[in-house]
C-alpha atoms as a PDB file:
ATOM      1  CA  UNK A   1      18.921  -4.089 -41.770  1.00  0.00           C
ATOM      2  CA  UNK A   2      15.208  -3.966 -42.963  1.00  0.00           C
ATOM      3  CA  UNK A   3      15.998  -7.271 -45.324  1.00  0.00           C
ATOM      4  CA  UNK A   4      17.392  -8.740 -41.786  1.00  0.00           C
ATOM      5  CA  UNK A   5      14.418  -8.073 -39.808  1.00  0.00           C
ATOM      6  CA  UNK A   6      11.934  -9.108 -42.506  1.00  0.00           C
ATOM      7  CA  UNK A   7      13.164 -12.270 -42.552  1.00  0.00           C
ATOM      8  CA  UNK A   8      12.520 -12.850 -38.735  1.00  0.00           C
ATOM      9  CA  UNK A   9      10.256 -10.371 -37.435  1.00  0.00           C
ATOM     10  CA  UNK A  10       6.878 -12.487 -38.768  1.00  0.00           C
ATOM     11  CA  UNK A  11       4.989  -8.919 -38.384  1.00  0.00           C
ATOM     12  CA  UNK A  12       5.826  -9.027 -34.876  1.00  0.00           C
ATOM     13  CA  UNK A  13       8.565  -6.578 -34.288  1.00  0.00           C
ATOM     14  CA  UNK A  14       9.603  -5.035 -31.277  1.00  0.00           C
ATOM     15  CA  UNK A  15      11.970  -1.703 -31.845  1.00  0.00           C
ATOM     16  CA  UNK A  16      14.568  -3.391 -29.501  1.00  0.00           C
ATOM     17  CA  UNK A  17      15.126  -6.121 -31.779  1.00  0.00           C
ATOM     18  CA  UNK A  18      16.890  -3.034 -34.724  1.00  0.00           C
ATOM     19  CA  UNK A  19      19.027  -2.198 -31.912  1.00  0.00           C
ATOM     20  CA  UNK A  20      19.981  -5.776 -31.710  1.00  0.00           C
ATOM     21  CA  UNK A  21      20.344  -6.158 -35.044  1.00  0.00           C
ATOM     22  CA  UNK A  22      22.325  -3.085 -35.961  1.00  0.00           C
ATOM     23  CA  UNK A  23      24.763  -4.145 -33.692  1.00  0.00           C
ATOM     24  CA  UNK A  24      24.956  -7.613 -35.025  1.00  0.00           C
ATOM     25  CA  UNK A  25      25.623  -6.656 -38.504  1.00  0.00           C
ATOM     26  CA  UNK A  26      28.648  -4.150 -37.102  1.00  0.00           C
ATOM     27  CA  UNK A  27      30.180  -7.647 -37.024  1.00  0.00           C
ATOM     28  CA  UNK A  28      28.708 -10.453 -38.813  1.00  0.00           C
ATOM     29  CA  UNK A  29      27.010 -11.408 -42.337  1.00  0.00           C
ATOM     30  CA  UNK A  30      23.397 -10.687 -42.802  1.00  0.00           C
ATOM     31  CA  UNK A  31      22.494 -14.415 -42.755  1.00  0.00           C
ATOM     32  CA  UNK A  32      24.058 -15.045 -39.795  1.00  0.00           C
ATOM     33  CA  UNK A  33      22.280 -12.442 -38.050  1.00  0.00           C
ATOM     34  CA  UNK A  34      19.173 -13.708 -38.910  1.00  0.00           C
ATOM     35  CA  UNK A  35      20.627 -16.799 -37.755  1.00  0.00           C
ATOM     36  CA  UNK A  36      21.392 -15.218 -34.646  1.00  0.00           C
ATOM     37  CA  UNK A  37      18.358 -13.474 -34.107  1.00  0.00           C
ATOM     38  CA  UNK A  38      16.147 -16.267 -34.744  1.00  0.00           C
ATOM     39  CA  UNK A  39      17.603 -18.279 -32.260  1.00  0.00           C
ATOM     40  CA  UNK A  40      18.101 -15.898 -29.314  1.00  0.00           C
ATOM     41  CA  UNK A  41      13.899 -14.935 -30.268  1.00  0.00           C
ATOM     42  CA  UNK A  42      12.774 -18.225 -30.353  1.00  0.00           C
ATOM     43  CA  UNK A  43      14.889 -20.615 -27.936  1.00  0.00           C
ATOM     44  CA  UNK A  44      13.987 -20.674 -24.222  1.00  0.00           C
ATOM     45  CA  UNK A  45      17.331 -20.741 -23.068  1.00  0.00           C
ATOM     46  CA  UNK A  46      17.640 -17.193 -23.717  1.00  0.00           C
ATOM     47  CA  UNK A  47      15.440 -14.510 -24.056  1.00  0.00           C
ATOM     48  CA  UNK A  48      11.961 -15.889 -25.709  1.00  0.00           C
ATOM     49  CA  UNK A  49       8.732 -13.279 -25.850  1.00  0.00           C
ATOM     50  CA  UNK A  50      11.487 -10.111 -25.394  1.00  0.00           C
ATOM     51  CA  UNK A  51      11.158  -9.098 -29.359  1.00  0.00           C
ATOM     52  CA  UNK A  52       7.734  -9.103 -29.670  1.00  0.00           C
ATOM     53  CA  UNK A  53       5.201  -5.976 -30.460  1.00  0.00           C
ATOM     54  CA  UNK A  54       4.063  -6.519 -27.195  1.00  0.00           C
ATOM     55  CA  UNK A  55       7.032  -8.265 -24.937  1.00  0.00           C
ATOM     56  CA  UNK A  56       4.977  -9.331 -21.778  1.00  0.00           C
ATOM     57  CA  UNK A  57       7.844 -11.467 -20.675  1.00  0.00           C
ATOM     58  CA  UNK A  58      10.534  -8.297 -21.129  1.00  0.00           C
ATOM     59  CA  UNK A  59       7.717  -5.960 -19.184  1.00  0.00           C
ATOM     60  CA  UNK A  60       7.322  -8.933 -16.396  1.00  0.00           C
ATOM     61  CA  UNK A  61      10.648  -8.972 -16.150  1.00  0.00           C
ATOM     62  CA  UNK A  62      11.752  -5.234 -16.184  1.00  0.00           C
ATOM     63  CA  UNK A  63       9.244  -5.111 -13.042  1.00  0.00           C
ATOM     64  CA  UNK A  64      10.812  -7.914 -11.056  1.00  0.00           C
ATOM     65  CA  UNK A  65      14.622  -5.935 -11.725  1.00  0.00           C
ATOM     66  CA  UNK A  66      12.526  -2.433 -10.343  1.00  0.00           C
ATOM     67  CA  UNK A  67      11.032  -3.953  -7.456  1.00  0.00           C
ATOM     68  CA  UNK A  68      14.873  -5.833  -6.814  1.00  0.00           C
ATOM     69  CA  UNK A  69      16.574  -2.471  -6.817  1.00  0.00           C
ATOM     70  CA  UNK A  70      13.754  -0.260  -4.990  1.00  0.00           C
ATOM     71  CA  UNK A  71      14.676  -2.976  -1.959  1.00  0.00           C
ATOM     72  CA  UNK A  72      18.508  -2.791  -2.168  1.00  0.00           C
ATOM     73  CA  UNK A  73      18.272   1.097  -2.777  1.00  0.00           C
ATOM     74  CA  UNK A  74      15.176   2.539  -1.091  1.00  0.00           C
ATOM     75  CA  UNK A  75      14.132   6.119  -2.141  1.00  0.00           C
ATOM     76  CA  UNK A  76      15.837   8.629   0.464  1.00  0.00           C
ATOM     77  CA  UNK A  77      18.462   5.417   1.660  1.00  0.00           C
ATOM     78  CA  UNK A  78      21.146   7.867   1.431  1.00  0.00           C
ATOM     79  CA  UNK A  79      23.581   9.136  -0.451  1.00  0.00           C
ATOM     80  CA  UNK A  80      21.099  11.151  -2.256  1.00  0.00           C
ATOM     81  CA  UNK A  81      20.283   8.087  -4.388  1.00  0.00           C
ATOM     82  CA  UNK A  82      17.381   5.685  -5.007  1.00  0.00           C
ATOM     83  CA  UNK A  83      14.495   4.368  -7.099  1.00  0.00           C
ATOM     84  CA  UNK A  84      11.429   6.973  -7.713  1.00  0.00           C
END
């Protein structure tokens, strides 16, 4: 897995990305992880800036979803559930 990530990571490795890439090589070659890896990391059609040491665009994003749910499920909206 580390020969995997050192081939994409560039220095900039974000601990999501071994997660990822364990996963990946449950069921596919080590170059075509990389492969894989690469592309979802790099193209903007799918998740670009989310593997980084610092993933501002993952953060932004995780804070949109938070403020989505806190308005469907409001703190004390019954049920016992909600968002703190």
């Amino acid at each position: 897995m580390i020969d995997v990530l050192e081939l994409i990571a560039d220095g900039d490795y974000h601990q999501g990305m071994g997660y990822f890439t364990g996963f990946l090589l449950l069921v596919l070659p080590p170059q075509d992880v990389a492969k894989v890896l690469h592309k979802v990391g790099t193209d903007s059609k799918y998740t670009p800036g989310y593997w980084k040491g610092q993933p501002e665009a993952f953060v932004r994003d995780a804070m949109v979803y938070h403020q989505l749910v806190k308005n469907r499920i409001p703190v004390g909206g019954g049920g016992g559930g909600g968002i703190r």
